[in-house]
C-alpha atoms as a PDB file:
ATOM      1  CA  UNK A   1       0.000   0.000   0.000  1.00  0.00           C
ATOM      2  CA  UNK A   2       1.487   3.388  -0.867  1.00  0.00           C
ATOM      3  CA  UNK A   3       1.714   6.168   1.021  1.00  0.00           C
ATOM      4  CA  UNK A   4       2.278   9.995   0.142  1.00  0.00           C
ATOM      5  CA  UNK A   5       3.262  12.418   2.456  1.00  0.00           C
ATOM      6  CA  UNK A   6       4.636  15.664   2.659  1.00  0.00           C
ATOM      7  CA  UNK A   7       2.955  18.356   0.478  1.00  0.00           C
ATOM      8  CA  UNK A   8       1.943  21.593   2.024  1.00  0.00           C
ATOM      9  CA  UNK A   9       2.106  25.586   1.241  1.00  0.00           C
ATOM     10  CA  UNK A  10       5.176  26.743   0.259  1.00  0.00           C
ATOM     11  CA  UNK A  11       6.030  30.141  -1.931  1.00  0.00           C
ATOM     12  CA  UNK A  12       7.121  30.039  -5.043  1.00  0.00           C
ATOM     13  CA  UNK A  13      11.404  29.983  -5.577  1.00  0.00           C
ATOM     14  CA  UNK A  14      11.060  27.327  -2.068  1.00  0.00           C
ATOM     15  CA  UNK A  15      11.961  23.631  -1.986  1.00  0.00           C
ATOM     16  CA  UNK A  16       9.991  20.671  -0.748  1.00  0.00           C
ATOM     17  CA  UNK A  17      10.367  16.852  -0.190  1.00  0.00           C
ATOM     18  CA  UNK A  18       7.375  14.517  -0.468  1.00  0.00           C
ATOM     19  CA  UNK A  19       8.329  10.747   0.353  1.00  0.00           C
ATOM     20  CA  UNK A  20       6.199   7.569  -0.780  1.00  0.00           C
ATOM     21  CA  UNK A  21       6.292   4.450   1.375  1.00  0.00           C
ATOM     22  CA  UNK A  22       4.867   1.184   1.526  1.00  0.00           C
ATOM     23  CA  UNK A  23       5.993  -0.265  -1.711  1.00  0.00           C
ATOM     24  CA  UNK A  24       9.643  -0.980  -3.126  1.00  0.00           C
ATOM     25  CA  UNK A  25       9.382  -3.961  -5.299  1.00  0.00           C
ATOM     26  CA  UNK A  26      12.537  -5.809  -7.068  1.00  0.00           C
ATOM     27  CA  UNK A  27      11.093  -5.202 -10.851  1.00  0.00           C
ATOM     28  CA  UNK A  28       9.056  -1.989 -10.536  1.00  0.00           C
ATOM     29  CA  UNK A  29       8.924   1.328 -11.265  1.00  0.00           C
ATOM     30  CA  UNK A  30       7.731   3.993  -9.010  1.00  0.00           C
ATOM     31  CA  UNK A  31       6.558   7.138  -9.904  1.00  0.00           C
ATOM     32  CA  UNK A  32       5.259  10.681  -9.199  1.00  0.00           C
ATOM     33  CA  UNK A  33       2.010  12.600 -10.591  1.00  0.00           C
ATOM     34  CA  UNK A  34      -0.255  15.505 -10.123  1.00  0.00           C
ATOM     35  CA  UNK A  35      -3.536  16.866 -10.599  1.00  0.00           C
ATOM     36  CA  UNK A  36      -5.420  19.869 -10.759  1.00  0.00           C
ATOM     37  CA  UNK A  37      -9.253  20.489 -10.389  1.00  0.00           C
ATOM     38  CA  UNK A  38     -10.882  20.049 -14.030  1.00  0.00           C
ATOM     39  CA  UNK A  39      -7.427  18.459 -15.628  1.00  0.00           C
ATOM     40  CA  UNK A  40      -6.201  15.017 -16.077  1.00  0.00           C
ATOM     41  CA  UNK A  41      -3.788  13.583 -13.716  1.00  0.00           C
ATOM     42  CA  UNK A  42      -0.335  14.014 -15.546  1.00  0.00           C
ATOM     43  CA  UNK A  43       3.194  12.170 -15.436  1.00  0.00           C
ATOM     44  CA  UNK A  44       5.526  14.102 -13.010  1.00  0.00           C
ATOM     45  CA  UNK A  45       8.429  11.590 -13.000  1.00  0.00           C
ATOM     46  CA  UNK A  46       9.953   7.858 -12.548  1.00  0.00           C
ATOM     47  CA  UNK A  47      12.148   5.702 -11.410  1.00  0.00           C
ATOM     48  CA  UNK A  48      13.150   2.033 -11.841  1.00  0.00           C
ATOM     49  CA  UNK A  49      13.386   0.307  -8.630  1.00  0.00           C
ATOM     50  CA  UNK A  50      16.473  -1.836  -9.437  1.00  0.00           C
ATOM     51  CA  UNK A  51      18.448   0.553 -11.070  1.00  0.00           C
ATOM     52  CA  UNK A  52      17.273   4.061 -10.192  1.00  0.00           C
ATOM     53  CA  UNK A  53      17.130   4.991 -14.121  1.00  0.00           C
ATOM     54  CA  UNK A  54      15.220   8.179 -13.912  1.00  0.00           C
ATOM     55  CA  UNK A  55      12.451  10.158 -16.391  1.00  0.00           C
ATOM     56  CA  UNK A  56      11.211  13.299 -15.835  1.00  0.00           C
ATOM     57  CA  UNK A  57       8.547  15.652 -17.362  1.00  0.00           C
ATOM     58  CA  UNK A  58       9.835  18.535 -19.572  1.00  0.00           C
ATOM     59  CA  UNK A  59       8.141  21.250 -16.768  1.00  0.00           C
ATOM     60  CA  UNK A  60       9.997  19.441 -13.933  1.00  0.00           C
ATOM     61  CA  UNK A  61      13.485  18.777 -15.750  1.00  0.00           C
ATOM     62  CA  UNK A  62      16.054  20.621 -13.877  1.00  0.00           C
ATOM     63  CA  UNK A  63      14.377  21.586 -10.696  1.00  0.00           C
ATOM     64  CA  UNK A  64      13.112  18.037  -9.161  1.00  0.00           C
ATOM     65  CA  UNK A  65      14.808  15.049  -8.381  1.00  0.00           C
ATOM     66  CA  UNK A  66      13.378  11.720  -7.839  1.00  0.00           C
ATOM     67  CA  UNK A  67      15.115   9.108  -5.780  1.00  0.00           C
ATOM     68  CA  UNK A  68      14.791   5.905  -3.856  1.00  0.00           C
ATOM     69  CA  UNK A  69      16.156   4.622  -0.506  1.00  0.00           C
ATOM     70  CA  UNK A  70      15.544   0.693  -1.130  1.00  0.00           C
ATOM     71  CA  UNK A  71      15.983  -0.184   2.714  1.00  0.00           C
ATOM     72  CA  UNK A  72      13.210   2.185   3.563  1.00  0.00           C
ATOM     73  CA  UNK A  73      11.151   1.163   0.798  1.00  0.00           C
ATOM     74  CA  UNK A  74      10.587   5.081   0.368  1.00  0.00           C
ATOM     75  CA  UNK A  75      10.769   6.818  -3.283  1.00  0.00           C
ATOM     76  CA  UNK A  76      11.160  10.613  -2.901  1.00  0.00           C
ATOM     77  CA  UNK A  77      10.319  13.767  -5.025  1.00  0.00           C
ATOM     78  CA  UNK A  78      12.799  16.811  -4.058  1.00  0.00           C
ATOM     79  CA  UNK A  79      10.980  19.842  -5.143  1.00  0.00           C
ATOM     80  CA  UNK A  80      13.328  22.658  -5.616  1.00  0.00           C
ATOM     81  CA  UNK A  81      12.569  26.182  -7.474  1.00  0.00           C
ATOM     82  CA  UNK A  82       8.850  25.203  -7.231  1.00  0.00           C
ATOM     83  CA  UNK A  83       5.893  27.361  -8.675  1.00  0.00           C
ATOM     84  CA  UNK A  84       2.857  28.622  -8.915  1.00  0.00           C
ATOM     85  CA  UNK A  85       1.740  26.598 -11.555  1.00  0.00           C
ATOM     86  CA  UNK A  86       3.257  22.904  -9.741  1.00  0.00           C
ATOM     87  CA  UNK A  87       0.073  23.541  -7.057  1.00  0.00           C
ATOM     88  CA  UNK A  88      -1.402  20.041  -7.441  1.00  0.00           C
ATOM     89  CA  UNK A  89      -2.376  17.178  -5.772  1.00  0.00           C
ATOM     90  CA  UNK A  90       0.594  14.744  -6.065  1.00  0.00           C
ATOM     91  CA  UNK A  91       0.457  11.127  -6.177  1.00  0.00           C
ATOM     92  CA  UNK A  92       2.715   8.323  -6.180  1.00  0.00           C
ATOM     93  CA  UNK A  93       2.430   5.230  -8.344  1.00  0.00           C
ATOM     94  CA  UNK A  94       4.051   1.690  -8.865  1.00  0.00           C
ATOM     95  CA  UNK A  95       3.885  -0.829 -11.788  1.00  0.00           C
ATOM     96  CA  UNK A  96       6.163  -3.514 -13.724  1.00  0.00           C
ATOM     97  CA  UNK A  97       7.950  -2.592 -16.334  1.00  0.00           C
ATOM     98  CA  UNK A  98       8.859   0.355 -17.767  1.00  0.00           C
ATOM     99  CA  UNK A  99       8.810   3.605 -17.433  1.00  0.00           C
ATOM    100  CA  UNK A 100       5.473   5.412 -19.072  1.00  0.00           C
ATOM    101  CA  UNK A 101       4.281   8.789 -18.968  1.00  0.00           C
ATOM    102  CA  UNK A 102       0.567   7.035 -19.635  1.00  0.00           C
ATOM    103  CA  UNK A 103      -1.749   7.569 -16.213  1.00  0.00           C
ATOM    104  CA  UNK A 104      -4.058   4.216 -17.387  1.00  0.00           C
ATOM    105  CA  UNK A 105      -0.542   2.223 -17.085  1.00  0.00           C
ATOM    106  CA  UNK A 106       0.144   2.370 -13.874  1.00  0.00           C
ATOM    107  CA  UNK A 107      -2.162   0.293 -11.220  1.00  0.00           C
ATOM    108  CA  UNK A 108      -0.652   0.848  -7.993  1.00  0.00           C
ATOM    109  CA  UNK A 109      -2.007   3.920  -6.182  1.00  0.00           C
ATOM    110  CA  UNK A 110      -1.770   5.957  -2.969  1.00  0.00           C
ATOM    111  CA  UNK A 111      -3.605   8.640  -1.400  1.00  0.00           C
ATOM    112  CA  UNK A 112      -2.369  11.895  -2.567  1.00  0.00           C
ATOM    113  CA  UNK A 113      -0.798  14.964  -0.766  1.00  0.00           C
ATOM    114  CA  UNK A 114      -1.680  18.133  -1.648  1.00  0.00           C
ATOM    115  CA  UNK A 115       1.074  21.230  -2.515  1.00  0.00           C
ATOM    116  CA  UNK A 116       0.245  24.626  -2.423  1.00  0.00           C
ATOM    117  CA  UNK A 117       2.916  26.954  -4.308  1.00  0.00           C
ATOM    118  CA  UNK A 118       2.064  30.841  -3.607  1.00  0.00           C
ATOM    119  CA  UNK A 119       3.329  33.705  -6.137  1.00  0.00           C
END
C-alpha cells in the first residue's frame, strides 16, 4: 500500500520533499504525478526500482529530483525552485515494467498529498 506524504504551502522559488512508502518492489517502477481540479492527472516523474534509471517531465526537468532509498522502501520527489503553476495534488504510483508517462498504465495507487505553491 502506498503512502504519500509531505505536500503543504510553500512560496514560489522554495523547496519541498514529499516521500512515498509502503511499496519498493525488485522489478518496478515507481513514480510521481499531479492533478489539478478540471485536468487530467499528468506524469511528473519515474524511477526504476532496481536501477534508479530516472524520467522526468519537460516542466519538472532541472528543478526536481526523484530518488529511492531501497531499505526504507521510500521513493522521494525533491521539489526545488517550485511554482505557482506545480500547485497540485501529487500522487505516487508503482507498476512492472517500464517507465510510461501514460496515467491508465500504472495500477498501484496511494492517497495523494496536496502542494500549495504561492506567487
Amino acid at each position: 500500500q502506498l503512502q504519500a506524504s509531505g505536500g503543504g504551502l510553500v512560496q514560489a522559488g522554495d523547496s519541498l520533499s514529499l516521500s512515498c512508502t509502503g511499496f519498493g518492489r525488485t522489478n518496478y517502477v515507481m513514480g510521481w504525478f499531479r492533478q489539478t481540479p478540471g485536468k487530467q492527472r499528468e506524469f511528473v516523474s519515474g524511477i526504476t526500482w532496481n536501477w534508479g534509471t530516472t524520467v522526468y517531465a519537460d516542466s519538472v526537468k532541472g528543478r526536481f529530483t526523484i530518488s529511492r532509498d531501497k531499505a526504507k522502501r521510500t521513493v522521494y520527489l525533491q521539489m526545488n525552485k517550485v511554482k505557482a503553476e506545480d500547485t497540485a495534488v501529487y500522487y505516487c504510483a508503482a507498476r512492472v515494467g517500464d517507465i510510461t508517462t501514460k496515467t491508465s498504465e500504472w495500477y498501484f495507487w496511494g492517497q495523494g498529498t496536496l502542494v500549495t505553491v504561492s506567487s
